[in-house]
N, C-alpha and C. Protein backbone atom coordinates (compact mmCIF):
# COMPACT_ATOMS: atom_id res chain seq x y z
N UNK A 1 197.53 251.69 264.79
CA UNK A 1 198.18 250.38 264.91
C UNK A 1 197.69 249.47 263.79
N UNK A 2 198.60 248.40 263.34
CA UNK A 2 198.34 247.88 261.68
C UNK A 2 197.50 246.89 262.97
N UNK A 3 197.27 246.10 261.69
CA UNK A 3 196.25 245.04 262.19
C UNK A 3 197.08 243.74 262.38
N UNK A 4 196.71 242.88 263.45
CA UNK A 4 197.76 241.85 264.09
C UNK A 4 196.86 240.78 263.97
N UNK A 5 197.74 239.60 263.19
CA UNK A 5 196.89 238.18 262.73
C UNK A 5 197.59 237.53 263.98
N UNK A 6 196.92 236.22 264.36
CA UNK A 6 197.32 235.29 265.45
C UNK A 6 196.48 234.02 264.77
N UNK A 7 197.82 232.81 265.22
CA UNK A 7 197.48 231.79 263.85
C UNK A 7 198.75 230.92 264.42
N UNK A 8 198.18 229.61 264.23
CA UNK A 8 198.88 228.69 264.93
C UNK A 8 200.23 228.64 263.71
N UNK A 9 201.82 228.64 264.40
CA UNK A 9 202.33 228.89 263.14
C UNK A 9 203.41 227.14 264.30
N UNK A 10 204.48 226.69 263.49
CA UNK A 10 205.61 226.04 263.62
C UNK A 10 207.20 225.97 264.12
N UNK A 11 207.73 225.22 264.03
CA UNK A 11 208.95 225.66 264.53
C UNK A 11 209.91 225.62 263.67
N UNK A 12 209.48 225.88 262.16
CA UNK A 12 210.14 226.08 260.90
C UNK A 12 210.12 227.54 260.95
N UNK A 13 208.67 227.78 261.30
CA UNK A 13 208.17 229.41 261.14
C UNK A 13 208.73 230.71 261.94
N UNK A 14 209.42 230.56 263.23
CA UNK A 14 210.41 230.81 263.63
C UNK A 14 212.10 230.84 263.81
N UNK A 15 212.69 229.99 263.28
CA UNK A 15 214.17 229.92 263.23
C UNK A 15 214.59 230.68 262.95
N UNK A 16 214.60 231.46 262.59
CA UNK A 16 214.89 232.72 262.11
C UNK A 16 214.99 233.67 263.50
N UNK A 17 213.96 233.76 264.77
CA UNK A 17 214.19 234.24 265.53
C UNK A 17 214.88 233.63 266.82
N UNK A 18 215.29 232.16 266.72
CA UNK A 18 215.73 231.50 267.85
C UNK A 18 216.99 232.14 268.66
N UNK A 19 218.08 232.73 267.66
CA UNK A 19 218.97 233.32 268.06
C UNK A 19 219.11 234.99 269.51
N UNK A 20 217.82 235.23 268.32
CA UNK A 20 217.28 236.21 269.82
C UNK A 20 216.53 235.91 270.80
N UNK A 21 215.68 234.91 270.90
CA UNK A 21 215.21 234.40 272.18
C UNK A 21 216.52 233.49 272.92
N UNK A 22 217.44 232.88 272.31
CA UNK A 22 218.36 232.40 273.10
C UNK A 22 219.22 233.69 273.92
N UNK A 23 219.32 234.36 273.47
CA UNK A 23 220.24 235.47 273.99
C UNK A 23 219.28 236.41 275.51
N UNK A 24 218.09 236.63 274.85
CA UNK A 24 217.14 236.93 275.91
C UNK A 24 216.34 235.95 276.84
N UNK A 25 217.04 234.31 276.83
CA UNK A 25 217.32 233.28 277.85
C UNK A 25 215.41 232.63 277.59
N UNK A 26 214.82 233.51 276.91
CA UNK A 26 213.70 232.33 275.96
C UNK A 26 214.05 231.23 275.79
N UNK A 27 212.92 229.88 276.49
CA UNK A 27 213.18 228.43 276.10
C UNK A 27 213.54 227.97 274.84
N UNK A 28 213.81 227.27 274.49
CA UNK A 28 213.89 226.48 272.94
C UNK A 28 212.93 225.72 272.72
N UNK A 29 212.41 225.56 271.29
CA UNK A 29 211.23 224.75 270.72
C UNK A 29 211.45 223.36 271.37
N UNK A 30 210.78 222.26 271.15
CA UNK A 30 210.52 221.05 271.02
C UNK A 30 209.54 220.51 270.46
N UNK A 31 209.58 219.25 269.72
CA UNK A 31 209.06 218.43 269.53
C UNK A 31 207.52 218.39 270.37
N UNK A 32 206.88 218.66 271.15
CA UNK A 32 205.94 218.32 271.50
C UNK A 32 205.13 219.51 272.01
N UNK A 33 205.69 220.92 271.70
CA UNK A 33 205.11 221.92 272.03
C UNK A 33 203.96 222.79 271.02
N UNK A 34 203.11 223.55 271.64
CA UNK A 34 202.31 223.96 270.10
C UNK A 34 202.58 225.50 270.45
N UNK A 35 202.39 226.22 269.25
CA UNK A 35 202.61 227.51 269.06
C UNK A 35 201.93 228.22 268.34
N UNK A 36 201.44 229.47 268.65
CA UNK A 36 200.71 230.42 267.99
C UNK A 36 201.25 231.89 268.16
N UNK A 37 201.32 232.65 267.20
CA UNK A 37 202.38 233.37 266.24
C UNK A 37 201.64 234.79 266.12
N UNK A 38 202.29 236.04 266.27
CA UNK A 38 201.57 236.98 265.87
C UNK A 38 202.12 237.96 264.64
N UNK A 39 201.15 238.30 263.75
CA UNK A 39 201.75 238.47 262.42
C UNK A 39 201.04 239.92 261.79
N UNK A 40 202.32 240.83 262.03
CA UNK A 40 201.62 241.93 261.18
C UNK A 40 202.81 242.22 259.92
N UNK A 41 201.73 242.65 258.97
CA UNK A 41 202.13 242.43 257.45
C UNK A 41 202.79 241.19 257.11
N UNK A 42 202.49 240.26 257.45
CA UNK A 42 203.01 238.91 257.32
C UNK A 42 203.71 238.55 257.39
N UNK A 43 204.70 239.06 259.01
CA UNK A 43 205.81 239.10 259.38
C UNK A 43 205.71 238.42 260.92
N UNK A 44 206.49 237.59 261.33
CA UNK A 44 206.18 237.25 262.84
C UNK A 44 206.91 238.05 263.56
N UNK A 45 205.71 238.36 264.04
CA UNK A 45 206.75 239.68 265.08
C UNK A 45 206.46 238.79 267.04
N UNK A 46 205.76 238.15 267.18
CA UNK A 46 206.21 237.52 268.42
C UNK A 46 205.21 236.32 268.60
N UNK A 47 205.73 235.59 269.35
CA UNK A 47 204.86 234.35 269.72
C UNK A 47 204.85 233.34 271.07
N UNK A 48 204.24 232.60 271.42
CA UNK A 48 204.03 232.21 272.66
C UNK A 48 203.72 230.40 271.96
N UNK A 49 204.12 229.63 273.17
CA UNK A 49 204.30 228.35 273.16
C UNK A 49 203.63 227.67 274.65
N UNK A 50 203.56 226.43 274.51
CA UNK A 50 202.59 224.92 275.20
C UNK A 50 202.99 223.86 275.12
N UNK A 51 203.15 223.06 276.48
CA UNK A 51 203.49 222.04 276.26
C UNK A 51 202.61 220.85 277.52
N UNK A 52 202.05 219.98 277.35
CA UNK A 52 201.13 219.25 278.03
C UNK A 52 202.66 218.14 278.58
N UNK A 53 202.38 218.06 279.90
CA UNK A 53 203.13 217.31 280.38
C UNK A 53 202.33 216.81 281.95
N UNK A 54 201.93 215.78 281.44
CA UNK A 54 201.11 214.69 282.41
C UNK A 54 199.91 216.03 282.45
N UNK A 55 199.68 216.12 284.24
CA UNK A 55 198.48 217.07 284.31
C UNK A 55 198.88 218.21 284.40
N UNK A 56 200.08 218.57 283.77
CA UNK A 56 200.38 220.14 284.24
C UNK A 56 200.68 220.73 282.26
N UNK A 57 200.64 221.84 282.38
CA UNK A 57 200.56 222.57 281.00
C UNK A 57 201.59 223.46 281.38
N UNK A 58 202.68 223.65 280.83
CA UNK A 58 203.77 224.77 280.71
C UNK A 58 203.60 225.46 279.60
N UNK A 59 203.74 226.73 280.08
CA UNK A 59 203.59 227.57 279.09
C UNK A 59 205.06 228.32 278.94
N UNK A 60 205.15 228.37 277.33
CA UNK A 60 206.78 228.67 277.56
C UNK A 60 207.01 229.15 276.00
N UNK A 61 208.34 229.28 276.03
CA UNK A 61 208.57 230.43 274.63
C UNK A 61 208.10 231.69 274.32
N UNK A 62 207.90 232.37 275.45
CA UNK A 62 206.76 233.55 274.87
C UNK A 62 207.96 234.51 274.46
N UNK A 63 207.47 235.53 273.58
CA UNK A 63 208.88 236.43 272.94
C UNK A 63 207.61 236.97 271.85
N UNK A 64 208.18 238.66 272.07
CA UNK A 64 207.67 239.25 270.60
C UNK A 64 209.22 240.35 270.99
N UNK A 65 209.64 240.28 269.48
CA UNK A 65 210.77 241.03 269.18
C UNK A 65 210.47 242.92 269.59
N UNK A 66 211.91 243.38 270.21
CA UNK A 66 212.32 244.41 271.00
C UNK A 66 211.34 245.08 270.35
N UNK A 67 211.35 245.70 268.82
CA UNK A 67 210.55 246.75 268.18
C UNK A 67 209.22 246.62 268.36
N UNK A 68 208.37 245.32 268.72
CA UNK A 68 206.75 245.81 268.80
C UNK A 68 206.62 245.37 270.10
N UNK A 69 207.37 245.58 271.22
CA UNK A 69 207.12 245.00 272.81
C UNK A 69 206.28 246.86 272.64
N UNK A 70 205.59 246.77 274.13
CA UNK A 70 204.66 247.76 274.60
C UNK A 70 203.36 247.96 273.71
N UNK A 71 202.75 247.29 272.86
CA UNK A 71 202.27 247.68 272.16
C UNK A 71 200.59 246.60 272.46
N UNK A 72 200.56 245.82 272.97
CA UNK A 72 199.81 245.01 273.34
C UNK A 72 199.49 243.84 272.56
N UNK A 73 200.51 243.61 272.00
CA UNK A 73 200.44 242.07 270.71
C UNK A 73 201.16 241.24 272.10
N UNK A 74 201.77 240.71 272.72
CA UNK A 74 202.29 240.10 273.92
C UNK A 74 200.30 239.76 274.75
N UNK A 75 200.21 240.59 275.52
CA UNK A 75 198.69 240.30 276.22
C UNK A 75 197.66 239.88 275.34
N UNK A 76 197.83 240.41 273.54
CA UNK A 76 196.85 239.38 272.48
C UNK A 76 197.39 237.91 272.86
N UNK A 77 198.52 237.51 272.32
CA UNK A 77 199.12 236.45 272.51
C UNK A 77 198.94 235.93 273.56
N UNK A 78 198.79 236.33 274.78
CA UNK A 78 198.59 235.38 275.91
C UNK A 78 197.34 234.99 276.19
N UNK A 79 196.14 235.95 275.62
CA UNK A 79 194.93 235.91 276.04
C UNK A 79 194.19 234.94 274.94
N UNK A 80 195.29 234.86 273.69
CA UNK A 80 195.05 233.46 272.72
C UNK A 80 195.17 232.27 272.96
N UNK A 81 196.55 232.14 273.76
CA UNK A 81 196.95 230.92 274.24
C UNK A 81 195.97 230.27 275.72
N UNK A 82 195.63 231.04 276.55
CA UNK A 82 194.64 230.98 277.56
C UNK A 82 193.15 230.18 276.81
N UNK A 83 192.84 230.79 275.90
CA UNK A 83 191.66 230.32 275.10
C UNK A 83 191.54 228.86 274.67
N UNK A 84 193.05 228.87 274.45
CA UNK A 84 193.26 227.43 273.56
C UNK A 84 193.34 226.20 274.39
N UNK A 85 194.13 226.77 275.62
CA UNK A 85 194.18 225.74 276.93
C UNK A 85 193.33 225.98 277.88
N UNK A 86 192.57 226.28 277.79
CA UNK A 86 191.16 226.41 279.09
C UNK A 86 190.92 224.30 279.86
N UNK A 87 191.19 224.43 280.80
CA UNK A 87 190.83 223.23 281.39
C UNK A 87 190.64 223.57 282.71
N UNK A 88 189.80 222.43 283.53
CA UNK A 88 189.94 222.68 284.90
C UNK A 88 190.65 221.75 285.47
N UNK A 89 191.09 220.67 284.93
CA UNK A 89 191.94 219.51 285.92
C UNK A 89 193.39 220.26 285.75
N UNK A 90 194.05 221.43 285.19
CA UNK A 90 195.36 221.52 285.45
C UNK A 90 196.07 222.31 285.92
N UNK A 91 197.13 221.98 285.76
CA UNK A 91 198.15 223.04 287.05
C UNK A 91 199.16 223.63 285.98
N UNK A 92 199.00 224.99 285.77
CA UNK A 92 199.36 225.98 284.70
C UNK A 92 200.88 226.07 285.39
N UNK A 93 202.23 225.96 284.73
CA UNK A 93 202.97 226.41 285.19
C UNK A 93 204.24 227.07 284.16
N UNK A 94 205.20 227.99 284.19
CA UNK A 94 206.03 229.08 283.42
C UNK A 94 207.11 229.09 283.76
N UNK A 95 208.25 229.52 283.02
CA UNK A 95 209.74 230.14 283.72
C UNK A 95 209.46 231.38 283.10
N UNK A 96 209.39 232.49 284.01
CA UNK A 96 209.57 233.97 283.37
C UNK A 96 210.81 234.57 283.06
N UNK A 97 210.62 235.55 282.50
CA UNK A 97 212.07 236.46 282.45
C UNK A 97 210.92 237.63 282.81
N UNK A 98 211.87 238.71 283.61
CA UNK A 98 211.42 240.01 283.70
C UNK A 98 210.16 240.73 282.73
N UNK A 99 210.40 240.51 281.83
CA UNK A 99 209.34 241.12 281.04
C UNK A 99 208.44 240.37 280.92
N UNK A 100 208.11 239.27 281.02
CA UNK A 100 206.63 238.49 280.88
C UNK A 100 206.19 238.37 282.41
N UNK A 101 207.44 238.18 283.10
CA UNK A 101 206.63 238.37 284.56
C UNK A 101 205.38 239.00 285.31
N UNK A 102 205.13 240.20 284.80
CA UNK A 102 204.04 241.04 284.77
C UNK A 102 203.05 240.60 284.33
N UNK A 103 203.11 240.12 283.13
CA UNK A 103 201.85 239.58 282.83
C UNK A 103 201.27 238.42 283.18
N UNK A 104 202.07 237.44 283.44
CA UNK A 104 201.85 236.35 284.20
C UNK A 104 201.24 236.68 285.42
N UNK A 105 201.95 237.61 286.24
CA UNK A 105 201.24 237.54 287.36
C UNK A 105 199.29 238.37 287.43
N UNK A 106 199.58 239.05 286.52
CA UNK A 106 198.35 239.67 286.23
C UNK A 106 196.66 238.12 285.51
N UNK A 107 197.34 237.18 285.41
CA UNK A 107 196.39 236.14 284.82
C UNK A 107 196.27 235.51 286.12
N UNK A 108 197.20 235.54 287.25
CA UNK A 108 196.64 234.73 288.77
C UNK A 108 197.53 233.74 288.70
N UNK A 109 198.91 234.33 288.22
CA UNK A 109 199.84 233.16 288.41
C UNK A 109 200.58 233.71 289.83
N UNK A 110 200.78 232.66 290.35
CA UNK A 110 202.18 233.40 291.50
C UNK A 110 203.38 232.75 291.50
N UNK A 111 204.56 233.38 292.07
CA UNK A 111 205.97 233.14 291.91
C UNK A 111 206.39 232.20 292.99
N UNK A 112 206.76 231.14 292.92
CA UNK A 112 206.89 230.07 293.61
C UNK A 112 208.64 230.41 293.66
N UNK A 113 209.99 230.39 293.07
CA UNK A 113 211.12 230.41 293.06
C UNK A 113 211.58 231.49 292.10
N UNK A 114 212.82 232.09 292.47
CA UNK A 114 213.54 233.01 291.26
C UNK A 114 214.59 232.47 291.28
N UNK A 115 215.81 232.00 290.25
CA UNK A 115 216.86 232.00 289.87
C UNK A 115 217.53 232.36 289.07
N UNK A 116 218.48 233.56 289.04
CA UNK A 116 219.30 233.92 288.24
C UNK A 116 218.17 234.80 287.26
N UNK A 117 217.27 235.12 287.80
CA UNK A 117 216.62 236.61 287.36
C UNK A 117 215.61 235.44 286.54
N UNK A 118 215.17 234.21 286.76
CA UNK A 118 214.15 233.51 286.16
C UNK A 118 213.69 233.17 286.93
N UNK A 119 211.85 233.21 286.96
CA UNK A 119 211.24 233.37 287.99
C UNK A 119 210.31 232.20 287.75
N UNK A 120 209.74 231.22 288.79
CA UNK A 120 209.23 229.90 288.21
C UNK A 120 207.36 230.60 288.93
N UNK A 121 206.91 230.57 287.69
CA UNK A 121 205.18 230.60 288.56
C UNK A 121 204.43 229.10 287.82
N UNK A 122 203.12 229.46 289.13
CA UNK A 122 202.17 228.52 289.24
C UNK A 122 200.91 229.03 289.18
N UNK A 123 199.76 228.37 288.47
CA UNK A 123 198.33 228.35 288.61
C UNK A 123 197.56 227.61 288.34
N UNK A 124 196.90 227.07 289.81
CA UNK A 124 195.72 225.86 289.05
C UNK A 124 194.85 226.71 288.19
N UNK A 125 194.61 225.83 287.56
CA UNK A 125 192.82 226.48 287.05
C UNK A 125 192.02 227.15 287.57
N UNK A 126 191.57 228.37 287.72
CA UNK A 126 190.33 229.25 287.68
C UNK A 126 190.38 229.22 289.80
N UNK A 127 192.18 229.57 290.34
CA UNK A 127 192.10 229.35 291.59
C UNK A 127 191.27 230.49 292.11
C-alpha cells in the first residue's frame, strides 16, 4: 500500500469531486466547515468534514472515491478527524449513508432515525 498523507486541505481542493459525492447523496461544503483530505501521490483520494454548531459538532462530508474504499484510508480519516475534535462538553452528531454507517457505529455512535436509506447518529463525548 503507497503511503497516505492527511492534511487539512479546502473547498477549492475538492470541486473537482463534488459531483460524485452529490450523486452518492454526500453533504455539500460550506462556509463554516473544516476539512482534512487524504492524499496518495498527491492526489485526493477521500476526505471527511466538521462543522461546530452551538454545542454540538457535525461531522459530515465524509467520501473517499469508489477505487480506494476498503482499503483503510476512510478509518485513517476518521480517526484524524476524532483527534482534531476531542472535547468533552459535546454532542457528536452525523447523517450516514450505508457505507460510513459502520464505522460510525463502531466509534460509539448510535442511530437515532433513518430516512430514505440516511441514517441520523448521535454521541456525547467519551459516553
Amino acid at each position: 500500500m503507497k503511503e497516505i498523507l492527511i492534511k487539512e486541505i479546502y473547498p477549492k481542493d475538492f470541486e473537482h469531486l463534488l459531483h460524485l459525492m452529490r450523486k452518492e447523496r454526500v453533504g455539500d461544503h460550506t462556509h463554516n466547515t473544516f476539512y482534512i483530505g487524504a492524499f496518495i501521490d498527491n492526489k485526493l483520494v477521500g476526505m471527511v468534514g466538521w462543522m461546530l454548531i452551538g454545542r454540538v459538532l457535525r461531522y459530515k462530508s465524509d467520501y473517499v472515491l469508489k477505487e480506494h474504499r476498503g482499503k483503510g484510508i476512510y478509518y485513517q480519516l476518521f480517526k484524524a478527524r476524532e483527534e482534531r475534535c476531542k472535547s468533552r462538553s459535546l454532542v457528536y452528531t452525523a447523517f450516514c449513508t450505508e457505507y460510513s454507517l459502520p464505522t460510525y457505529l463502531k466509534f460509539g455512535f448510535k442511530p437515532k432515525h433513518n430516512r430514505n436509506g440516511i441514517t441520523f447518529v448521535e454521541r456525547k463525548q467519551y459516553e
